[in-house]
Every structure is written in C-alpha cells, then in structure tokens.
Protein backbone atom coordinates (compact mmCIF):
# COMPACT_ATOMS: atom_id res chain seq x y z
CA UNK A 1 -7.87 36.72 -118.33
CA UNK A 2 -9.35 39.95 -116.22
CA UNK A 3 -11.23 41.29 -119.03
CA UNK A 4 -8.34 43.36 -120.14
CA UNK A 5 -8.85 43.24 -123.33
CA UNK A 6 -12.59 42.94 -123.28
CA UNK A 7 -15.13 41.05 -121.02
CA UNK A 8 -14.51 37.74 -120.15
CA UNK A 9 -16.86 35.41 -118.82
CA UNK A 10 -15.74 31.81 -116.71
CA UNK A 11 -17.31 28.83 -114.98
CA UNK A 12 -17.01 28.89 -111.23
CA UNK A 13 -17.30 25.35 -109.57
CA UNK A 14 -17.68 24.89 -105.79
CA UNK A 15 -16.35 21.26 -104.98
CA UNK A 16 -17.71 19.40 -101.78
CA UNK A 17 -15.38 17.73 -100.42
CA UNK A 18 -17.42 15.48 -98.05
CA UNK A 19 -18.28 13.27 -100.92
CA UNK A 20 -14.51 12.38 -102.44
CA UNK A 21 -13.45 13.19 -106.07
CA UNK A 22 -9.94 13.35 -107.58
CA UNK A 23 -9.84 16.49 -107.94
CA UNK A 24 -11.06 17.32 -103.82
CA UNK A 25 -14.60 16.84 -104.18
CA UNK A 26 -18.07 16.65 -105.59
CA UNK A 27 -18.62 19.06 -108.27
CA UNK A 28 -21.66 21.23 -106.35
CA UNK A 29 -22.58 24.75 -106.70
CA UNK A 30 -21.96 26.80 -110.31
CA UNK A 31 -21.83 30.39 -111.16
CA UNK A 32 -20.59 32.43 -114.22
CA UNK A 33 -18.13 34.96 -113.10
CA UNK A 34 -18.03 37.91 -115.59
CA UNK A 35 -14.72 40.44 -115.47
CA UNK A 36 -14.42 42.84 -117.61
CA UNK A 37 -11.28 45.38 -116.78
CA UNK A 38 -10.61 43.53 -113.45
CA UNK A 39 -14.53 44.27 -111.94
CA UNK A 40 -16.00 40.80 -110.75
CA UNK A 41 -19.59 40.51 -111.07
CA UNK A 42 -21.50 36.82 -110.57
CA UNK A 43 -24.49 35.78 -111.98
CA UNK A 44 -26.59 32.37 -113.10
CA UNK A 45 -25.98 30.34 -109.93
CA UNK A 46 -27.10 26.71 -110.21
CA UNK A 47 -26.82 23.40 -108.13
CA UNK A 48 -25.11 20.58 -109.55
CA UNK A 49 -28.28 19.17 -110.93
CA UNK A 50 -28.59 21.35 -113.31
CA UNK A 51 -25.77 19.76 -115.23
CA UNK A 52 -25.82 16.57 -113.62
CA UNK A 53 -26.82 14.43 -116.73
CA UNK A 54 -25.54 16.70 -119.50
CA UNK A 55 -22.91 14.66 -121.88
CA UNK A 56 -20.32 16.47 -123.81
CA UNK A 57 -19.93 13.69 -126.53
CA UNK A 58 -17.46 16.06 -128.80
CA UNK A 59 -14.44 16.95 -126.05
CA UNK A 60 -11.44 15.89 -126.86
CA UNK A 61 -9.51 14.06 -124.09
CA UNK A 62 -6.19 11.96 -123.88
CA UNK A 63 -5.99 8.76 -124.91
CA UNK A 64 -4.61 7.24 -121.62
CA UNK A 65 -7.32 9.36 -119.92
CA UNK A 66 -10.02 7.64 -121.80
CA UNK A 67 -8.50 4.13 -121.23
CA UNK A 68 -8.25 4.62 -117.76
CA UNK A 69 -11.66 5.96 -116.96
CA UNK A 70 -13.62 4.02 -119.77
CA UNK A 71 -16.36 2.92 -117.06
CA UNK A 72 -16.97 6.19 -115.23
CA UNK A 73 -19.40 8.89 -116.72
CA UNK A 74 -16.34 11.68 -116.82
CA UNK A 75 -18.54 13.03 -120.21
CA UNK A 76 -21.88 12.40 -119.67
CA UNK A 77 -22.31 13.21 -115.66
CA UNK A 78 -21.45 16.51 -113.67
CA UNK A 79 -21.04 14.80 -110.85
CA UNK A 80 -18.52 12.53 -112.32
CA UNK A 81 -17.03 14.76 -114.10
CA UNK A 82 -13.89 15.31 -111.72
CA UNK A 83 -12.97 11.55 -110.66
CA UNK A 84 -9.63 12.43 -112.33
CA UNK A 85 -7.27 15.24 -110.27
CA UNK A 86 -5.81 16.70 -113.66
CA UNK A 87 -7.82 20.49 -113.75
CA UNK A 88 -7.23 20.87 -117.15
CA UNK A 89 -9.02 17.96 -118.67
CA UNK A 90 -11.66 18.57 -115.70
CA UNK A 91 -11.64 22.20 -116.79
CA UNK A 92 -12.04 21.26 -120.64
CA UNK A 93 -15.19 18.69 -119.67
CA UNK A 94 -16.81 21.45 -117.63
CA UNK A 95 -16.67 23.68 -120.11
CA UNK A 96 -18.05 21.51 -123.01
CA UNK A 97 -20.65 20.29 -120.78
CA UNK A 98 -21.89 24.00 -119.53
CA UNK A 99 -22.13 24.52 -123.77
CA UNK A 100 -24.18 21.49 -124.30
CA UNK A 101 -26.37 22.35 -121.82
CA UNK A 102 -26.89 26.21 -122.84
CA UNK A 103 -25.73 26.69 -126.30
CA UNK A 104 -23.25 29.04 -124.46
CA UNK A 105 -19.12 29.21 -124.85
CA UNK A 106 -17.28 30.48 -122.10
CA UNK A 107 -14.17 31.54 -121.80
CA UNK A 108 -12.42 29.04 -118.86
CA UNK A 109 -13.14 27.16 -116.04
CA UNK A 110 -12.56 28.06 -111.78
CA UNK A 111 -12.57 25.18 -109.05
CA UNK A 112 -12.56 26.20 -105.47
CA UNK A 113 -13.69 24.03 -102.27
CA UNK A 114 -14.93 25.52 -98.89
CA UNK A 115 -11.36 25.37 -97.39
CA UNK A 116 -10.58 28.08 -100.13
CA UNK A 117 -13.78 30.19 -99.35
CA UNK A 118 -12.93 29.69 -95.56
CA UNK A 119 -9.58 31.04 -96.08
CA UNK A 120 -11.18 34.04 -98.28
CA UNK A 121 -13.66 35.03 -95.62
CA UNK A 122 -10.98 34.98 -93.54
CA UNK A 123 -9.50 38.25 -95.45
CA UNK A 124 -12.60 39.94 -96.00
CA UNK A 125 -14.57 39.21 -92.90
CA UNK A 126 -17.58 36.90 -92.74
CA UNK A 127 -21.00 37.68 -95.09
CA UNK A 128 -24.83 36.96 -93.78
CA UNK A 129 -26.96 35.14 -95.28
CA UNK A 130 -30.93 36.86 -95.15
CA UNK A 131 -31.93 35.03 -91.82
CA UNK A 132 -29.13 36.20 -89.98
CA UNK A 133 -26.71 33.18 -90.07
CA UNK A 134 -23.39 34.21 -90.53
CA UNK A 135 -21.11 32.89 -92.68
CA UNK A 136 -17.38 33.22 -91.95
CA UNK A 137 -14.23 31.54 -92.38
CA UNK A 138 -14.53 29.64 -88.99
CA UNK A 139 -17.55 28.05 -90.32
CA UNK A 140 -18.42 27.45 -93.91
CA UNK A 141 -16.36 24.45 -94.40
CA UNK A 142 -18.68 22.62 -91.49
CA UNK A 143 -21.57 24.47 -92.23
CA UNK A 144 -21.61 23.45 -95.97
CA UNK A 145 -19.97 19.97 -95.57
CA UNK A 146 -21.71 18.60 -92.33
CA UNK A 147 -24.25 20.97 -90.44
CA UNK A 148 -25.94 21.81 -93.36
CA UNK A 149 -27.54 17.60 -93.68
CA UNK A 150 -28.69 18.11 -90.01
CA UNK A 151 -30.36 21.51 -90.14
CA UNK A 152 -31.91 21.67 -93.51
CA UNK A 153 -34.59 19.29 -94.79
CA UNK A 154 -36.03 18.36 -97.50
CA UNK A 155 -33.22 17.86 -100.12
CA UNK A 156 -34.73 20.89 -102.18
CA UNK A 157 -34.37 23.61 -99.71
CA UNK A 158 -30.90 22.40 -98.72
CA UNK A 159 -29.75 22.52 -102.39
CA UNK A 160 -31.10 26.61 -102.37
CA UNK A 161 -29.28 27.19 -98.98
CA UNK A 162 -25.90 25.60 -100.78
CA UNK A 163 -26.68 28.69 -103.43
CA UNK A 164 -27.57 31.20 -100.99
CA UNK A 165 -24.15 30.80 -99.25
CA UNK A 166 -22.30 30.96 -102.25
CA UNK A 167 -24.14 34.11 -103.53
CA UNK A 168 -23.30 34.89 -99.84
CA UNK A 169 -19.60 34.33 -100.02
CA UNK A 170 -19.30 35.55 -103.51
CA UNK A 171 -21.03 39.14 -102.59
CA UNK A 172 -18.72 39.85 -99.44
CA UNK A 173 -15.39 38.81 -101.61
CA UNK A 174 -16.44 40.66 -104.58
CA UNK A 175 -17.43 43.44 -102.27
CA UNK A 176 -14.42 43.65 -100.02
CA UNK A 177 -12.24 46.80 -98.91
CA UNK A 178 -9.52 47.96 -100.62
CA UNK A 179 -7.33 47.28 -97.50
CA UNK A 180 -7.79 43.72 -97.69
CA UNK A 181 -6.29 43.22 -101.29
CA UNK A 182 -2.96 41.67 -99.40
CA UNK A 183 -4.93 39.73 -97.14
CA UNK A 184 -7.13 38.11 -99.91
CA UNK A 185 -3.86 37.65 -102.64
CA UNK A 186 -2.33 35.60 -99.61
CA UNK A 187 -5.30 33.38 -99.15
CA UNK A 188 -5.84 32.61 -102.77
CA UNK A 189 -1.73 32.17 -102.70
CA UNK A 190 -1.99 29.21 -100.15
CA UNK A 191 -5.78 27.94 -101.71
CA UNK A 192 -3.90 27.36 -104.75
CA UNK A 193 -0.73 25.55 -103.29
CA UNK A 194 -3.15 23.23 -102.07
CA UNK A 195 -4.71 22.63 -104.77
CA UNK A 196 -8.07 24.11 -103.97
CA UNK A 197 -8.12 27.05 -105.99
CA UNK A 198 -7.66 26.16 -109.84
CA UNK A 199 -8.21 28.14 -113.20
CA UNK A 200 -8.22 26.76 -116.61
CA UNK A 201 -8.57 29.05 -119.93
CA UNK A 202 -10.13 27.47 -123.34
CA UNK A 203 -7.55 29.77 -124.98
CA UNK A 204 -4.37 27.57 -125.55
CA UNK A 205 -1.97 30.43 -125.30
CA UNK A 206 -3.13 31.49 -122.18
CA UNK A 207 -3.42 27.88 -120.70
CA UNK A 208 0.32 26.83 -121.55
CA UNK A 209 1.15 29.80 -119.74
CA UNK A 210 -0.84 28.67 -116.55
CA UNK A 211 0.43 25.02 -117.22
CA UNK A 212 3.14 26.31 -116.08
CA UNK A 213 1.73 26.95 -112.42
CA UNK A 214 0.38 25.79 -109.77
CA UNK A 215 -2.80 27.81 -110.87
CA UNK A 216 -3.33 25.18 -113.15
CA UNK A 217 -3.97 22.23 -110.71
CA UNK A 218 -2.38 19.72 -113.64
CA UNK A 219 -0.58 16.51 -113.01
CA UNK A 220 2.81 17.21 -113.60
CA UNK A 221 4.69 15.10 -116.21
CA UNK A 222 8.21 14.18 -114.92
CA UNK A 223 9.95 10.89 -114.84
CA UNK A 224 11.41 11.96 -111.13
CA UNK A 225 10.51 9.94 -108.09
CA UNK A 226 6.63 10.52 -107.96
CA UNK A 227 3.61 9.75 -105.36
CA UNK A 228 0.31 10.44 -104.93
CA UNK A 229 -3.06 8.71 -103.50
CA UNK A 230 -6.11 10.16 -104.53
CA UNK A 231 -9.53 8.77 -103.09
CA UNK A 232 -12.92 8.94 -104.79
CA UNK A 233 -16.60 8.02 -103.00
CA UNK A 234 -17.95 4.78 -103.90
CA UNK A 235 -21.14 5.12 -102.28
CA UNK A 236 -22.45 9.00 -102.70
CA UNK A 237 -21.94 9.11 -99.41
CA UNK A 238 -21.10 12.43 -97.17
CA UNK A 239 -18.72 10.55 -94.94
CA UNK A 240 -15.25 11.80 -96.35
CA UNK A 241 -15.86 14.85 -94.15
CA UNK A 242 -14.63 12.47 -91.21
CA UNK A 243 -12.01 10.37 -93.04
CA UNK A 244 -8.28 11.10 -91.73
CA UNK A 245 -5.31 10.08 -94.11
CA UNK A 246 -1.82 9.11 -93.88
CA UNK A 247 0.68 8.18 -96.76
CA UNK A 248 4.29 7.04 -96.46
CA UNK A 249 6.38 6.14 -99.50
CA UNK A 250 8.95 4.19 -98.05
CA UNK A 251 12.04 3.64 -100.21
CA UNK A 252 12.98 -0.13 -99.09
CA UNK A 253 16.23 -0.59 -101.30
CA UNK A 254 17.50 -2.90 -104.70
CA UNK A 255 16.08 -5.29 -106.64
CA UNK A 256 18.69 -7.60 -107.95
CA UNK A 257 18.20 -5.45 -111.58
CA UNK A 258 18.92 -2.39 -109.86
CA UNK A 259 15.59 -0.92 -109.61
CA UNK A 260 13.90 1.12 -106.79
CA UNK A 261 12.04 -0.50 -104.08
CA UNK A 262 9.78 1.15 -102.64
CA UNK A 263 6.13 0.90 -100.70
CA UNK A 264 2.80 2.97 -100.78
CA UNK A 265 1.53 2.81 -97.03
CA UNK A 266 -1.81 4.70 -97.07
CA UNK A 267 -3.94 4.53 -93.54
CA UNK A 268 -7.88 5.83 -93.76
CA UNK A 269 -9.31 6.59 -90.55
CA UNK A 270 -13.22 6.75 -90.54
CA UNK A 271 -14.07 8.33 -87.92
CA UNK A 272 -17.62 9.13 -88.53
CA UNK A 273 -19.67 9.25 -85.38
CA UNK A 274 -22.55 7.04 -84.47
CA UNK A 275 -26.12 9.03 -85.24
CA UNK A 276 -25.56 10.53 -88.98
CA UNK A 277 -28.68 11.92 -91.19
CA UNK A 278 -29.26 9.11 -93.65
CA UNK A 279 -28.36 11.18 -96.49
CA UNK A 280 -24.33 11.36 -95.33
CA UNK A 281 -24.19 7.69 -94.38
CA UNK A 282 -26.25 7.14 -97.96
CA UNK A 283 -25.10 3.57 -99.51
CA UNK A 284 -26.01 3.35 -103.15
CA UNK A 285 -26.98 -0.17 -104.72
CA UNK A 286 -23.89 -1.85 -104.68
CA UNK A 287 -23.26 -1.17 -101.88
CA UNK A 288 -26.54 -1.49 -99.04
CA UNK A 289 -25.13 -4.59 -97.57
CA UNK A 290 -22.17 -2.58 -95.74
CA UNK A 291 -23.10 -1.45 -92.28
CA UNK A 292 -24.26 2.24 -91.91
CA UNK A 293 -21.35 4.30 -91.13
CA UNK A 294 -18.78 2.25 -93.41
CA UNK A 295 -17.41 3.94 -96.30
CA UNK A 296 -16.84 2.85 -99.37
CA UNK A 297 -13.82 4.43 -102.01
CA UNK A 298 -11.73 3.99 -104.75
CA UNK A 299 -7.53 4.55 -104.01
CA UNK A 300 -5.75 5.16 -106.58
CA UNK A 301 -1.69 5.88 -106.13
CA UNK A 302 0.12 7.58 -108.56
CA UNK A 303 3.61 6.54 -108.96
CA UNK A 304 6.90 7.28 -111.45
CA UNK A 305 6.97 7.13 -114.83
CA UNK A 306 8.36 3.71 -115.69
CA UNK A 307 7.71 1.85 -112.11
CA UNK A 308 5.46 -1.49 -112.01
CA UNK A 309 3.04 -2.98 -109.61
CA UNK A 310 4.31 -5.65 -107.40
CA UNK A 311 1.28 -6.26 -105.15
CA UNK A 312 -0.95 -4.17 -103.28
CA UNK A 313 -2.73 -5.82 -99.80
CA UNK A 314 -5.28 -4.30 -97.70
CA UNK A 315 -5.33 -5.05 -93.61
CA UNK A 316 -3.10 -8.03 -94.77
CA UNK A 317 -4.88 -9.31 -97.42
CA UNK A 318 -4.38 -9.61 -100.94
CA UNK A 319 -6.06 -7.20 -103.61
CA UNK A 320 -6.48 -6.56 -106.93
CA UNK A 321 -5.74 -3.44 -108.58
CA UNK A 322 -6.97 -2.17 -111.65
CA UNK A 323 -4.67 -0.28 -113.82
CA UNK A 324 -4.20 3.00 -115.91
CA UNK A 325 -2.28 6.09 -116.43
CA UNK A 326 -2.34 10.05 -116.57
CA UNK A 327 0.00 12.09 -117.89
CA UNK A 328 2.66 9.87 -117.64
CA UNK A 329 2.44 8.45 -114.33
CA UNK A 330 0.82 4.70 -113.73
CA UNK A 331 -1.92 4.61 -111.67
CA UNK A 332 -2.92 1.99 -109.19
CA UNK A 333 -6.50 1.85 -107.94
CA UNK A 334 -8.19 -0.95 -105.40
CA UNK A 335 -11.84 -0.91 -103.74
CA UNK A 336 -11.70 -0.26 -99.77
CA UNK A 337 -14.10 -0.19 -97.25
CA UNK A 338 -13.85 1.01 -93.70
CA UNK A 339 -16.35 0.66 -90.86
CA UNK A 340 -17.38 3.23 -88.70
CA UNK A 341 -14.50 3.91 -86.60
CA UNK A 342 -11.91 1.43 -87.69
CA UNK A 343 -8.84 2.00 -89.88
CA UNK A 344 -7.88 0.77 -93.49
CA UNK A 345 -4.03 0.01 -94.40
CA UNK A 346 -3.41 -0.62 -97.47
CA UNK A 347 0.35 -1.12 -98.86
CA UNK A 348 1.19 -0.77 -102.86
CA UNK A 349 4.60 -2.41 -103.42
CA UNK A 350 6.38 -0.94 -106.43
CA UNK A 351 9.37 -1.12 -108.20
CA UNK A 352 10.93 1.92 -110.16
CA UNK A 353 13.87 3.41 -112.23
CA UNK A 354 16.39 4.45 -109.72
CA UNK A 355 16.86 8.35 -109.21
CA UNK A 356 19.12 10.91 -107.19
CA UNK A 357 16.35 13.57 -107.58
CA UNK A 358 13.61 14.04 -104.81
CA UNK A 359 10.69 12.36 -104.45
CA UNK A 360 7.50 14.66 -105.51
CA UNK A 361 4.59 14.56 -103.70
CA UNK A 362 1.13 15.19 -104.94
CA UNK A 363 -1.64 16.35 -102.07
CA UNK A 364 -5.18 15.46 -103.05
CA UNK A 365 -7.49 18.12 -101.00
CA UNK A 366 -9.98 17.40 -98.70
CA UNK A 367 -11.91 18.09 -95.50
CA UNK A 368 -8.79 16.88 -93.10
CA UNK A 369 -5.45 17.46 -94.22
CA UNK A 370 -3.54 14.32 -95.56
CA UNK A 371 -0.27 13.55 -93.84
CA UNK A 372 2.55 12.10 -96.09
CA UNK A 373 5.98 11.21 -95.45
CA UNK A 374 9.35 9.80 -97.25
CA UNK A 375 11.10 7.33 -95.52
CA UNK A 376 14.13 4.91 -95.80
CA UNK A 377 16.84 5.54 -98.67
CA UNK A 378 17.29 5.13 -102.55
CA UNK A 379 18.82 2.58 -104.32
CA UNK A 380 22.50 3.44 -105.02
C-alpha cells in the first residue's frame, strides 16, 4: 500500500468535526496522496464542494446499510457521505464518488480529523502558513473548528484558508526529520485507536487484511455485549465543537425470559457560548424555529446483535425511534435538541441475549472526548 510495488495513489479526507457525522465529522478538505516506494507527495487539494453534489449511482453497498439510510444522500452528497461510522463502506462511497466526478480510479481511501493532525504536528513541530500564522498541534483543532468562522470572512476565502492549512500540515509531516519517525508512528498509533485516522484499500486482498485492524475504522461484527452512540448534525450547524458527552450502559438485571436488561444513558451538554458567527449557530429549514444556540442531532445507539428496543425517553419524555442495522448490530436513532447551555438525557431501554463476555464499547470521535461507562451486573 506504500507504492512498493509501484505507485499508488489514495484519497485523503479531512473530517470537521464541529459539524457531527458518524464517522467524527463533516467530510471537508481532499487531497490525493501519491507514494510510490514509501515517498509521500500531495497534490489536487479541494474543498468539500467540489464533490459536494457528485452521486455514485453504481457502488455497491449492504443491504441493511441501504435500508437504514434510505432517506439520507450517503450516494449522491459528499457531505453526507459519512452519516454512517463504518470506514469501509464510507471509504468505498468516497472512492466511487471521486471517479464520477474525474473519470479517475484511485487506489483507497484516508480519513483523518484535526485531533489526528494536532497529534502529528505534535511530532514534527508546527508548519506556517504564508502570513506568518503558525500552525501547531496546540492549535489547529480550534483554529480549523472554531477561530477560523470568527477571523475569516466571506465563506470563499475561509474555504482557501481550510486548504492552505492542510497543504500547511501536509508539507511539514511529509517534510519531517528522520528523528521524529518514533514520535510520528506513536501519534498515528493513538489517531487510529481513536478512530481518527482510517485507511481503506479498493483492493479486496489488501482490505481483509486491514479489516482486521483498527486501521480499518469498521464496525465490528460480534454477537458480544455491544454499545455505541453516534451523533450526526441536524442543522449544518458548527456547534458540536462545544457539545460534551456522556454514555453509561447500565446492566439493570433479568427479564422473566432470561434476557439482559440493560439501559443506554447518553447526556449532551451544549455548551456553546452566547455571541457565535451566524454561520456556526446556522439552522437550516427545518429547523429556524429553534432558538439560536440550540442544536439539533440525530442519536443513534448501537447495541448487540439480537437485543430489542424497549423504549427510549428524552428529559422524561417519551420518543420515538426509528430503526435499522449495520453490520449486525441494531441501531436506535431519535431527534434531540438542546438549548444553549442546557443538557439532553436521553435513556434507550434494551433487552439482550445474556453473555459472560465483556461489554465492547465503540467511541465515536469528536471535538471533546466522550465519556462512557459500564455499570451494574449481568444477568446470571
């Protein structure tokens, strides 16, 4: 996949993470990485627009997949493209959108975020952008997630500073010492444990060996004890920047059949302040009638193979889920939204096949880290 055996050439994805998606964040700045005998070079850097209404009518996706996002433009719009957090039917939609769009086949597919870049810069030392500013691992993730909507107008010139920065970040990694090699295989280590660093190959031999790693950012498919909440904007908003998260899957005992009881606690702090740019408090149509400085998203949790839905309440109150699946697991998703400062509760109660193994836990990224905890015991 380093151009061993000849030049290969790959899809680089920057995610923004202020603006949810499943898989961390908005799909945002692209570049084609070429390597040919391990020598990184970058070229054809774009903003997300340049794909944003491409459709890729000929991929071929799951069948539960399809089911389960049937009203969200996962085919036909970049920006939707990564609602789902399974990187390898992201990866595969990237890719056939990139050849729709340029008659062009590439080889595979990289996602990173600005946590990963911070943690890169970190290693090599910060790059500098042509007026000076300084880009670093202490500040990219605020300066492209939240100063960047306060200190660059009009919408034009902040998409080309987005680019700049990544040509930026992508020069001073590319270009780094020798002596940091350790330093920058321990970042990418811990970007990719959290699920901000991902790489998927079109070649099927090479992807079922990265299936199976964490490399490969997919949903695992196990019928052990499973959670996961995974948010996505409602409102193409910039306000997940601010939003804190707790989860706790609290195993409450038996039902009378011997199944698992168990709740999905998941707590959303907004705490977006009170004077925002209008573009990060944005409210699309559907949506104007909320106060600015609410946000608006769609959580979904994840659960084991074989459990069911009980009921799912938010702040107390009743709500209705709508259901689907990936990769196994069933997936419960309900429409939230939290007011400038307040906090969201919302509780999924579940019942599953009972199991002695642990309980995995799947960690969407994002701009805060998400808290989650197991609590109470199995059913014996």
């Amino acid at each position: 996949m380093l151009g061993g055996n000849g030049t290969r050439r790959y899809l680089l994805v920057v995610e923004n993470d202020a603006e949810a998606r499943g898989l961390g964040g908005l799909p945002g700045v692209m570049a084609v990485l070429t390597v040919t005998n391990g020598r990184l070079t970058f070229s054809e850097f774009h903003n997300n627009s340049f794909l944003g209404g491409t459709a890729a009518p000929s991929v071929d996706l799951p069948a539960d997949y399809r089911r389960t996002y049937a009203g969200v433009d996962v085919t036909s719009d970049f920006r939707d493209s990564d609602v789902s957090p399974d990187f390898p039917v992201v990866g595969k939609v990237w890719l056939a959108m990139w050849e729709a769009k340029t008659g062009d086949r590439l080889d595979g597919a990289i996602a990173a975020d600005p946590t990963a870049l911070s943690y890169l810069l970190n290693a090599t030392g910060p790059a500098k952008l042509a007026d000076g500013t300084e880009v670093s691992g202490d500040n990219v993730v605020s300066l492209t997630q939240q100063t960047i909507y306060s200190n660059v107008h009009p919408f034009a010139a902040r998409q080309d500073r987005f680019i700049e920065i990544a040509q930026a970040a992508a020069s001073q990694v590319v270009g780094a010492p020798h002596g940091s090699a350790h330093a920058l295989v321990t970042a990418m280590s811990q970007a990719v444990q959290e699920h901000r660093l991902l790489a998927f190959s079109a070649d099927p031999s090479e992807q079922q060996t990265l299936a199976a790693t964490p490399l490969a950012g997919a949903l695992p498919r196990t019928d052990e004890p499973f959670v996961g909440v995974v948010l996505n904007n409602g409102q193409a908003s910039k306000l997940d920047y601010y939003i804190e998260r707790s989860v706790t899957y609290d195993q409450t005992g038996c039902s009378v059949s011997g199944m698992q009881l168990s709740t999905v606690t998941v707590e959303l702090h907004n705490g977006a302040p009170a004077k925002l740019p209008a573009f990060v408090t944005h409210r699309d149509r559907l949506t104007r009638h909320n106060p600015i400085g609410s946000e608006r998203l769609f959580v979904a949790a994840y659960t084991t193979h074989g459990s069911q839905l009980l009921g799912v309440t938010g702040n107390g109150t009743r709500l209705l889920a709508r259901i689907g699946s990936e990769r196994g697991h069933p997936r419960y998703e309900v429409d939230v939204t939290i007011a400038r400062g307040e906090t969201a509760t919302v509780v999924f109660h579940l019942v599953a096949p009972k199991s002695a193994e642990p309980v995995q836990i799947w960690k969407q990224p994002g701009v805060l880290p998400e808290s989650v905890s197991v609590t109470g015991s199995r059913c014996g």
